[in-house]
N, C-alpha and C. Protein backbone atom coordinates (compact mmCIF):
# COMPACT_ATOMS: atom_id res chain seq x y z
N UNK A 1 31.43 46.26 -4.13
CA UNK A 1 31.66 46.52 -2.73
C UNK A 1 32.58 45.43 -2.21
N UNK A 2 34.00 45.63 -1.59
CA UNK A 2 34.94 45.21 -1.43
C UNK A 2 34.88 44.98 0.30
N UNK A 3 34.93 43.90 0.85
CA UNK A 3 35.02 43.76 2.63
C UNK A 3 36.56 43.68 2.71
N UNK A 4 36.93 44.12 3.91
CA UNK A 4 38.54 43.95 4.52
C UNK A 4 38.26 43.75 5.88
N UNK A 5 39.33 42.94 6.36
CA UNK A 5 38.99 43.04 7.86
C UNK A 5 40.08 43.27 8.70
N UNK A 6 40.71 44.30 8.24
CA UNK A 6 41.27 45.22 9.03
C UNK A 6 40.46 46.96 9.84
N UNK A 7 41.32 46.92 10.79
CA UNK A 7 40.40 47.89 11.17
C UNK A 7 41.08 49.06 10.51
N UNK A 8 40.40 50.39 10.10
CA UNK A 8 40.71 51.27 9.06
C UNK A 8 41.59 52.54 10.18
N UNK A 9 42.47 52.72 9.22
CA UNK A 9 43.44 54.24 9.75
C UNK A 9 42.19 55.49 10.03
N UNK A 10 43.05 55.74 10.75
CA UNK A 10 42.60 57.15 11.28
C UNK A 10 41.98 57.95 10.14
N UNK A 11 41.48 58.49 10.85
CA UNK A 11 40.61 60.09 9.77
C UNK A 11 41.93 60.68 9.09
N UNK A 12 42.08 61.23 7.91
CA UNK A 12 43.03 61.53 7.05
C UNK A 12 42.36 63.13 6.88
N UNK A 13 41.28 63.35 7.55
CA UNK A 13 41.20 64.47 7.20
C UNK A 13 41.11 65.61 8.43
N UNK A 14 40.81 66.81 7.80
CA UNK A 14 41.28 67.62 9.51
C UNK A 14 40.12 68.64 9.48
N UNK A 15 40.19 68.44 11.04
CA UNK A 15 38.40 69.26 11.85
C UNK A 15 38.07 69.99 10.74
N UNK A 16 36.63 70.15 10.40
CA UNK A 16 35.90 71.53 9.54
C UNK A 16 36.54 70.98 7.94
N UNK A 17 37.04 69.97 8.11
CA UNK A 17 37.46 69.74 6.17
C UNK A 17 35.98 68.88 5.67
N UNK A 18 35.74 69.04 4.18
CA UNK A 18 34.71 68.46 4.01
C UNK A 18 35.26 67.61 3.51
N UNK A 19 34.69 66.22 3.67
CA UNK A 19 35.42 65.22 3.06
C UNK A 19 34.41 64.15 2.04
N UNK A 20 34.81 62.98 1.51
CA UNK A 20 34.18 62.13 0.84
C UNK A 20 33.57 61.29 2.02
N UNK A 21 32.36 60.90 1.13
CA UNK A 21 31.91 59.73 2.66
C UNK A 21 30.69 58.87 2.01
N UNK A 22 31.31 57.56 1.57
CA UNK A 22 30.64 56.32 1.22
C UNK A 22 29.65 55.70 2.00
N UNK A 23 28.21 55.62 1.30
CA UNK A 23 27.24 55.16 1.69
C UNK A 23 26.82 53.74 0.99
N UNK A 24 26.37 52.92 1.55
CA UNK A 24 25.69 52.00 1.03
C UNK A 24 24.19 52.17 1.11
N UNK A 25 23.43 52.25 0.28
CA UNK A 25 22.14 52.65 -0.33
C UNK A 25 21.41 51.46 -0.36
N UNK A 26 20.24 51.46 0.16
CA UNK A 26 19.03 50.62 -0.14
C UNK A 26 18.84 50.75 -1.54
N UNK A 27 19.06 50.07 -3.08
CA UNK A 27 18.29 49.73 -4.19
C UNK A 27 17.20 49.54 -4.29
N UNK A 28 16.83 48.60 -4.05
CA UNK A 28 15.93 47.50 -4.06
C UNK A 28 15.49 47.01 -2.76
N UNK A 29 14.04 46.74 -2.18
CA UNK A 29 13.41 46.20 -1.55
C UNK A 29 13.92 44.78 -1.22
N UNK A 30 14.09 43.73 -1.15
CA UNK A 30 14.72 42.48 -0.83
C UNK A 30 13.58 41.57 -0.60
N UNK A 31 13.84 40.21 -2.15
CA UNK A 31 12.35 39.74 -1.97
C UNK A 31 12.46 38.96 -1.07
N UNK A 32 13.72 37.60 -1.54
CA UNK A 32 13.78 36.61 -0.66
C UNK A 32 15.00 36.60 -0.07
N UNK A 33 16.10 36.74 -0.39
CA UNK A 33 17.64 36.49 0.11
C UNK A 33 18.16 37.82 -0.47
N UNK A 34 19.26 38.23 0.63
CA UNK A 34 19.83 39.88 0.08
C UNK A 34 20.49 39.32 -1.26
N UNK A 35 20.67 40.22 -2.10
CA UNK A 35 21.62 40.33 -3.58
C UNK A 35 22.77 41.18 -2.90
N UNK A 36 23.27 41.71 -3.74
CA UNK A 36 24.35 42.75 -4.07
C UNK A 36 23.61 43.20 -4.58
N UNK A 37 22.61 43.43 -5.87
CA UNK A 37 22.00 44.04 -6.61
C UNK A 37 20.98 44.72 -5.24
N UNK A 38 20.81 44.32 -4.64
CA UNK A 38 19.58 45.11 -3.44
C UNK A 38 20.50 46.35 -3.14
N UNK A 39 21.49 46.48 -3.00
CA UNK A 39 22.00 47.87 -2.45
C UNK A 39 23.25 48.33 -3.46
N UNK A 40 23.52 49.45 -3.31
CA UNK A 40 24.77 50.10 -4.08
C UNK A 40 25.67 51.31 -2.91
N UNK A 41 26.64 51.37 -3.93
CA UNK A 41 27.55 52.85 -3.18
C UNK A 41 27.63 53.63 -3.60
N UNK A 42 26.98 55.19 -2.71
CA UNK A 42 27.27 56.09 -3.22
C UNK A 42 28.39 56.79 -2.28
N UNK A 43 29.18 58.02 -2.84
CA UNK A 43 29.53 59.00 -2.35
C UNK A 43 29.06 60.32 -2.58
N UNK A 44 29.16 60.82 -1.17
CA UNK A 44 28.39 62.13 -1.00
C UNK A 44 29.61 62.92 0.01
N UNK A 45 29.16 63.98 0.58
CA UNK A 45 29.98 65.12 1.09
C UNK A 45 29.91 64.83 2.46
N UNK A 46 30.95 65.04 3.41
CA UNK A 46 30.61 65.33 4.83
C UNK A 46 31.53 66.30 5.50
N UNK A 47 31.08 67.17 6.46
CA UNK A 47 31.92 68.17 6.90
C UNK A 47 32.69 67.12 8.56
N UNK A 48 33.63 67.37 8.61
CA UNK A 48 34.16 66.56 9.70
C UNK A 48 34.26 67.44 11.18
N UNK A 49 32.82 68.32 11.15
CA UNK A 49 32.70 69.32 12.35
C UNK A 49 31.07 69.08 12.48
N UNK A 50 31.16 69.14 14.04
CA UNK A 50 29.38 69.50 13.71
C UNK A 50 29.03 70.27 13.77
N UNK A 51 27.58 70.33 12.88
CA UNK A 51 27.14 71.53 11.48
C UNK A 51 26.64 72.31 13.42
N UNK A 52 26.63 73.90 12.60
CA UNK A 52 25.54 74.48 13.97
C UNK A 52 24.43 74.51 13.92
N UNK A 53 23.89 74.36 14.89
CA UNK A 53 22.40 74.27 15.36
C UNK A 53 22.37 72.81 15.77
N UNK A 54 23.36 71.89 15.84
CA UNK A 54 22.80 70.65 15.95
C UNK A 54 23.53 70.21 17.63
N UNK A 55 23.09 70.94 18.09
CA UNK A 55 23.18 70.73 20.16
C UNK A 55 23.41 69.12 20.47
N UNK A 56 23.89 68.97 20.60
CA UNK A 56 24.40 67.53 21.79
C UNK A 56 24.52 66.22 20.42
N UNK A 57 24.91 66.85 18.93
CA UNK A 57 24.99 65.64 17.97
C UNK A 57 26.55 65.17 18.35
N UNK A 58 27.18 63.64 17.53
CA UNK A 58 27.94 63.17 17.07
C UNK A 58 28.23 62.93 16.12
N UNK A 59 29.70 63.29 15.52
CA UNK A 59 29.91 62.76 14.31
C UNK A 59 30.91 61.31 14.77
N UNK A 60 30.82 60.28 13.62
CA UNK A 60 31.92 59.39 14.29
C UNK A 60 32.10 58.94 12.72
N UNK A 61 33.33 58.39 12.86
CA UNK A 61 33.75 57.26 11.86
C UNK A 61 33.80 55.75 12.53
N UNK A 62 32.32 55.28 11.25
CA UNK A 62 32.20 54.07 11.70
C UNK A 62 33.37 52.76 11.78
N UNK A 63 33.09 51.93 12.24
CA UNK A 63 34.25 51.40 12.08
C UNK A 63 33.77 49.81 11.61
N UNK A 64 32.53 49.39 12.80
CA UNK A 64 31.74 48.05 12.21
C UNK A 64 30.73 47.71 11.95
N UNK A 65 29.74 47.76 11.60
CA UNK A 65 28.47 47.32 11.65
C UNK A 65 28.01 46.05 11.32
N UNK A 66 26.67 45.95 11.99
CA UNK A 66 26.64 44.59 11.81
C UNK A 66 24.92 44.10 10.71
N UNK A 67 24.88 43.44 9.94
CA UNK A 67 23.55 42.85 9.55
C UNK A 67 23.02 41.85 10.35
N UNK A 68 21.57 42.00 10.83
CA UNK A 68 21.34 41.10 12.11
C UNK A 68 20.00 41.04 11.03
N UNK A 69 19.02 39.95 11.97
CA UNK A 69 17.20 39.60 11.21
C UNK A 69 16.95 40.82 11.42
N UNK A 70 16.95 41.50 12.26
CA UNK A 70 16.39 43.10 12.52
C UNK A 70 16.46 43.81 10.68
N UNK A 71 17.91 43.71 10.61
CA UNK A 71 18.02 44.99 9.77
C UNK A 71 17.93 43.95 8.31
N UNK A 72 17.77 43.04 8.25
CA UNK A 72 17.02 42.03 7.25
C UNK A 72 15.24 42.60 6.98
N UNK A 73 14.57 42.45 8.00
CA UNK A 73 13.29 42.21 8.21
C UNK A 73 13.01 44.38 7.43
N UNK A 74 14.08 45.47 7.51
CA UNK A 74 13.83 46.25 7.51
C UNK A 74 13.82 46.47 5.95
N UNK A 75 14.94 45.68 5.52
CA UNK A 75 15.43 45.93 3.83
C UNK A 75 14.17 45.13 3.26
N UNK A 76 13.60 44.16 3.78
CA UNK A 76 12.46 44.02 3.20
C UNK A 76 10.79 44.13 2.79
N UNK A 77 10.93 45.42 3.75
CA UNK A 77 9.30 46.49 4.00
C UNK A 77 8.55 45.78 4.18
N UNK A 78 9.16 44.79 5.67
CA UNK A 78 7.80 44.17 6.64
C UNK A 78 7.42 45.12 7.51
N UNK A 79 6.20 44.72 8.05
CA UNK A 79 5.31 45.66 9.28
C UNK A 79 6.22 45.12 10.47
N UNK A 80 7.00 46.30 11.05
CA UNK A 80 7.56 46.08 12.24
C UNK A 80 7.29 47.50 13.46
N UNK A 81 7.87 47.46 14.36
CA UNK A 81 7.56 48.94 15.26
C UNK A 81 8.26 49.86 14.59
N UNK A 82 9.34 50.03 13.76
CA UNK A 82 10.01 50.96 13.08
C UNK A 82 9.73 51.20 11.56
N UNK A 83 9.64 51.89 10.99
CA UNK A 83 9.76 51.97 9.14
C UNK A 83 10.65 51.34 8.93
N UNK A 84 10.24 50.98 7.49
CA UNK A 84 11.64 50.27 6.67
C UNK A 84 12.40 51.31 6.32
N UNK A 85 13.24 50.60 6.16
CA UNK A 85 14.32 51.56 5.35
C UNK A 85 13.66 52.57 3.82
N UNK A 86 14.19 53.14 3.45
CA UNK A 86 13.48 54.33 2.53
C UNK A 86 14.23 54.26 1.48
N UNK A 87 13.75 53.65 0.19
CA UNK A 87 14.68 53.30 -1.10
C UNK A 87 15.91 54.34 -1.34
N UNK A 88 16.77 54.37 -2.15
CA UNK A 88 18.04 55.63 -2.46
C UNK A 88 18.56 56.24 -0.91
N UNK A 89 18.21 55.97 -0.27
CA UNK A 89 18.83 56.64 1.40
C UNK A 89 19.84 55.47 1.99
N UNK A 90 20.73 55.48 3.09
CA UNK A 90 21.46 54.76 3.24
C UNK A 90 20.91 54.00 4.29
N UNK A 91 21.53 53.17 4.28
CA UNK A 91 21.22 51.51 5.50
C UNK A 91 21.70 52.35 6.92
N UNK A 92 21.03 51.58 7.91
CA UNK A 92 21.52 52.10 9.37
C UNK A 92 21.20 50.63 10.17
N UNK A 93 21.87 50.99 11.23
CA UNK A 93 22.04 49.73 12.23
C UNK A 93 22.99 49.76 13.20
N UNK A 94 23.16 48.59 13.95
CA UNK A 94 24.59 48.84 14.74
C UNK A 94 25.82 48.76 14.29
N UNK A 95 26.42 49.46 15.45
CA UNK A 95 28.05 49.61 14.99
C UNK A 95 28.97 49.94 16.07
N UNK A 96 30.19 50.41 15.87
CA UNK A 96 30.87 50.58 16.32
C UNK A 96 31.86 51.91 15.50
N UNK A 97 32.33 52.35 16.39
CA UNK A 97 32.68 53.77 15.92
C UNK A 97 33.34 54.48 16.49
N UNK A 98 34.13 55.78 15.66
CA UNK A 98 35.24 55.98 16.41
C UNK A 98 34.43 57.92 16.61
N UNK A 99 34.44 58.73 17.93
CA UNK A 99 33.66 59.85 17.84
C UNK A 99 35.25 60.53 17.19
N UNK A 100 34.76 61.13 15.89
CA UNK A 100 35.21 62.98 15.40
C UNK A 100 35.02 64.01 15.82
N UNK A 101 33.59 64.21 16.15
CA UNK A 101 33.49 65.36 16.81
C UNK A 101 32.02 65.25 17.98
N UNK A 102 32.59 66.24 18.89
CA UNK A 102 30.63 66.11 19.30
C UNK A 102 30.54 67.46 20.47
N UNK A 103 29.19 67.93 20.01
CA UNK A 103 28.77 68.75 20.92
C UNK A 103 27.90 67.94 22.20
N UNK A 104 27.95 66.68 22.48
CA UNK A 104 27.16 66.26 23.30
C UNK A 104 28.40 65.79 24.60
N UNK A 105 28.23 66.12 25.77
CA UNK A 105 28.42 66.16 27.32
C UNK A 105 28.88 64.77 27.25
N UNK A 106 28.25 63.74 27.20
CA UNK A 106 28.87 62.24 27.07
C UNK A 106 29.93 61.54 26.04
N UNK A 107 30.23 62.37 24.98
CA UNK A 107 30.39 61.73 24.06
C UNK A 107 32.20 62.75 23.91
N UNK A 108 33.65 62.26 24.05
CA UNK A 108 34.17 63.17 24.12
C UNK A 108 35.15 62.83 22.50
N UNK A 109 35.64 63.62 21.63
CA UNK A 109 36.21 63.43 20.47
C UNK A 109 37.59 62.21 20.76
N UNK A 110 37.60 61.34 19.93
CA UNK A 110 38.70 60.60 20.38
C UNK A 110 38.32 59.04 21.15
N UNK A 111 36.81 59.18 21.70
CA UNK A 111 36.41 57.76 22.64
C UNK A 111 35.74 57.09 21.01
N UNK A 112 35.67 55.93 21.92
CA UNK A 112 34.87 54.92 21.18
C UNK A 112 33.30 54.26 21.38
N UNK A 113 32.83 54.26 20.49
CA UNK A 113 31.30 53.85 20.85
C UNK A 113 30.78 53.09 20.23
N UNK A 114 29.30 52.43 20.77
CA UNK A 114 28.33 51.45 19.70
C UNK A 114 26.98 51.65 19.97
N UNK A 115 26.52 51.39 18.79
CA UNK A 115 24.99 51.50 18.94
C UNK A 115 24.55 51.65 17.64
N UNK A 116 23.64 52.34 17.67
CA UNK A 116 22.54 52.80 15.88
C UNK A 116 23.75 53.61 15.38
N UNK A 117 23.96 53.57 14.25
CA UNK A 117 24.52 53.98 13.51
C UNK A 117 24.16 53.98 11.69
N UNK A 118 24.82 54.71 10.83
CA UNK A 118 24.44 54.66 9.54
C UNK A 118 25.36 53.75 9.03
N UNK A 119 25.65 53.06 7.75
CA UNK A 119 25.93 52.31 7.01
C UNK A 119 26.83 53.15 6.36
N UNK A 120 27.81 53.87 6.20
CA UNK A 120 28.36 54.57 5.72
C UNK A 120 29.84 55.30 6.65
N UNK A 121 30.98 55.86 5.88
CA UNK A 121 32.45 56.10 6.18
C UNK A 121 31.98 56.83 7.80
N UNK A 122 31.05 57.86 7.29
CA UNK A 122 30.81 58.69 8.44
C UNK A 122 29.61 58.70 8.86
N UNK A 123 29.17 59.18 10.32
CA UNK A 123 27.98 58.97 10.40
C UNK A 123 27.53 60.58 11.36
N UNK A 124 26.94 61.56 11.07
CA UNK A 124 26.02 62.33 11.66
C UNK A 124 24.68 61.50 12.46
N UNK A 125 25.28 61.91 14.05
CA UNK A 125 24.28 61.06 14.86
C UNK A 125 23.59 62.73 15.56
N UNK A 126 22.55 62.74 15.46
CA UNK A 126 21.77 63.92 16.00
C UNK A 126 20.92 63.55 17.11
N UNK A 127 20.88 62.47 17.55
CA UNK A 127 20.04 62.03 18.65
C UNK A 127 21.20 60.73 19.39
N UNK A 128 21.66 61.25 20.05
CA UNK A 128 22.36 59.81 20.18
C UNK A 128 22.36 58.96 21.40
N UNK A 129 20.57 59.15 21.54
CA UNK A 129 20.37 58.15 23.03
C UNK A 129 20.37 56.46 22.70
N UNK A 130 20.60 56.40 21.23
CA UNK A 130 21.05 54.78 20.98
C UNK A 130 22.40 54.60 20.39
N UNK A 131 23.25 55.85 21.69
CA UNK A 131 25.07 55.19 21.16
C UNK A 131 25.41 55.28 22.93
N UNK A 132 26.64 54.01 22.94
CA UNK A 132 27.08 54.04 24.61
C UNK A 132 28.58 53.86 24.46
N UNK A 133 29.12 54.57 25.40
CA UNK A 133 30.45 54.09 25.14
C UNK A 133 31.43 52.63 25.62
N UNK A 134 32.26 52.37 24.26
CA UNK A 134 33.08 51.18 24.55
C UNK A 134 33.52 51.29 26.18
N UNK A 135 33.34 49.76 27.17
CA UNK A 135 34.37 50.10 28.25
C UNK A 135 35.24 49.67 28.13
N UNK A 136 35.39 48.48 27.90
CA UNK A 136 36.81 47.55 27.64
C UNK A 136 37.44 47.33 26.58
N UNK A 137 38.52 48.16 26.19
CA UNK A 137 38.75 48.38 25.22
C UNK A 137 40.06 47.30 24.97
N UNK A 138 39.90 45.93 26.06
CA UNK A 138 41.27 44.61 25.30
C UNK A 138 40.38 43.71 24.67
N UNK A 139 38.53 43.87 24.50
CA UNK A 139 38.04 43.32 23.99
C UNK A 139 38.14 43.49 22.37
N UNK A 140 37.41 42.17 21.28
CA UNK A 140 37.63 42.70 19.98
C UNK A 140 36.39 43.69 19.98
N UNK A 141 36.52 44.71 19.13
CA UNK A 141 35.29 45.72 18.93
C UNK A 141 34.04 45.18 18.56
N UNK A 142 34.58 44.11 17.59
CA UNK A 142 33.21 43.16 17.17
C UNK A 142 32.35 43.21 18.00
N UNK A 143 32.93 42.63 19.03
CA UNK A 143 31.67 42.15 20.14
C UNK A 143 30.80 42.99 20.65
N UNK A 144 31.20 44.59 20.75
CA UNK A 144 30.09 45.34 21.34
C UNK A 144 28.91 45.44 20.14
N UNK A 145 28.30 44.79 18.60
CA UNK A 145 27.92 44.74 18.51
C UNK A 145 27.17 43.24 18.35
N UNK A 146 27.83 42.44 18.78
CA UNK A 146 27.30 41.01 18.89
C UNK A 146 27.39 40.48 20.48
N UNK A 147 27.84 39.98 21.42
CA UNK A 147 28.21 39.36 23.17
C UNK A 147 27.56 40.83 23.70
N UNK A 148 28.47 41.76 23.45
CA UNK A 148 28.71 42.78 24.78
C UNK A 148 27.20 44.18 23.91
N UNK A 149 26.75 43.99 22.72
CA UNK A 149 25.80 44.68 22.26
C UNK A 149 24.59 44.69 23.52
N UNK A 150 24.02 43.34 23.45
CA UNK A 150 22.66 43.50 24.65
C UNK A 150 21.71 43.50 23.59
N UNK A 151 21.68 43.42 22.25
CA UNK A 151 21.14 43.40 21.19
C UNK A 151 20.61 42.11 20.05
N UNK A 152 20.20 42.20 19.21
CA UNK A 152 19.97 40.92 18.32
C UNK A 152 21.47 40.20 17.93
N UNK A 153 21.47 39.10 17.80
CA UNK A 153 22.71 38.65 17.59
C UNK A 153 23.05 38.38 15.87
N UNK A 154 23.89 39.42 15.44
CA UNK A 154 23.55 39.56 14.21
C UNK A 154 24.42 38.52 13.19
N UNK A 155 23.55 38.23 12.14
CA UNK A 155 24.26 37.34 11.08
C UNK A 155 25.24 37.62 10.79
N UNK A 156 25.63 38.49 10.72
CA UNK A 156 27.21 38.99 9.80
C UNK A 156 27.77 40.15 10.41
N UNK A 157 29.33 40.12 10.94
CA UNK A 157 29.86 41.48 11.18
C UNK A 157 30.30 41.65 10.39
N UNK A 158 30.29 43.11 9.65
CA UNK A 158 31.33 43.56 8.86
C UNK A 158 32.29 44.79 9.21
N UNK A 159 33.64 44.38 8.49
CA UNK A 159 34.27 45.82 8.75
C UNK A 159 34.20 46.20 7.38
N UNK A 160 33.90 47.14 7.01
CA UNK A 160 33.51 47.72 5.55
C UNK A 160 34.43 48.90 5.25
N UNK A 161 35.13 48.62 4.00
CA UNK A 161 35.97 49.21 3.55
C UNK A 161 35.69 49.63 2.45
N UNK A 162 35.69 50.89 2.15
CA UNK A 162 35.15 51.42 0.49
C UNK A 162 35.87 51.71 -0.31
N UNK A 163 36.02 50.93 -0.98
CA UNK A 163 36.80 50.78 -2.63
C UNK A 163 36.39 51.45 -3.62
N UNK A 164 36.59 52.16 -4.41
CA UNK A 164 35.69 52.36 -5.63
C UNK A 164 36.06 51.94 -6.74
């Protein structure tokens, strides 16, 4: 798994195409300090429309996410108000993101947003009362998940770029 910290080109692909879409996967539980060996990448399928039946979802391409103690405390199946993460499924947390598509009233194709998000190229958001939109957009994006989040102040931003 390769980091860049540029921010990534546009979607290369077009409405209703199914495309590739890199996940980073929980491995391993995390005893004391994350590995590399704790997580891997997979690729899987994503349609770049949202599927029907799914009323007021978002799709977005992520753009940053961040690892904070939150999403530490999750990779390592402590008792918290939320489940841990679920072995072979992908990581989630905050981010930042660009909306593809959306059947939801707030959310219009083309804006920018942050909040819960998945760990992965693309993200199917089906509930998305934990995404808000960017306002100031001469700020760096970083920050709406670290200053301008309102959130845990997380150890590490990444912009994640998938190499294979």
């Amino acid at each position: 798994m390769k980091l860049n910290t540029r921010i990534p080109p546009e979607s290369t692909g077009k409405m209703g195409e199914e495309i590739s879409n890199k996940q980073v996967i929980l491995s391993n539980y995390v005893k004391t300090s994350l590995k590399e060996s704790d997580m891997s990448l997979r690729t899987s399928k994503i349609q770049l429309k949202i599927p029907s039946g799914c009323e007021g979802a978002v799709l977005v391409k992520n753009l940053y996410l961040s690892i904070d103690p939150f999403i530490l405390a999750l990779m390592k199946n402590q008792e918290l108000e939320l489940p841990s993460f679920t072995l072979d499924s992908p990581i989630y947390g905050f981010g930042v993101s660009k909306v593809q598509d959306s059947s939801h009233p707030n959310f219009k194709t083309g804006k920018l947003v942050w909040g819960f998000t998945g760990w992965e190229e693309y993200s199917l958001i089906k509930d998305p009362d934990q995404l808000f939109k960017v306002q100031d957009k001469d700020l760096p994006l970083s920050y709406y998940i670290w200053i301008l989040g309102e959130f845990l102040e997380p150890l590490v931003i990444i912009d994640f770029k998938f190499h294979a």
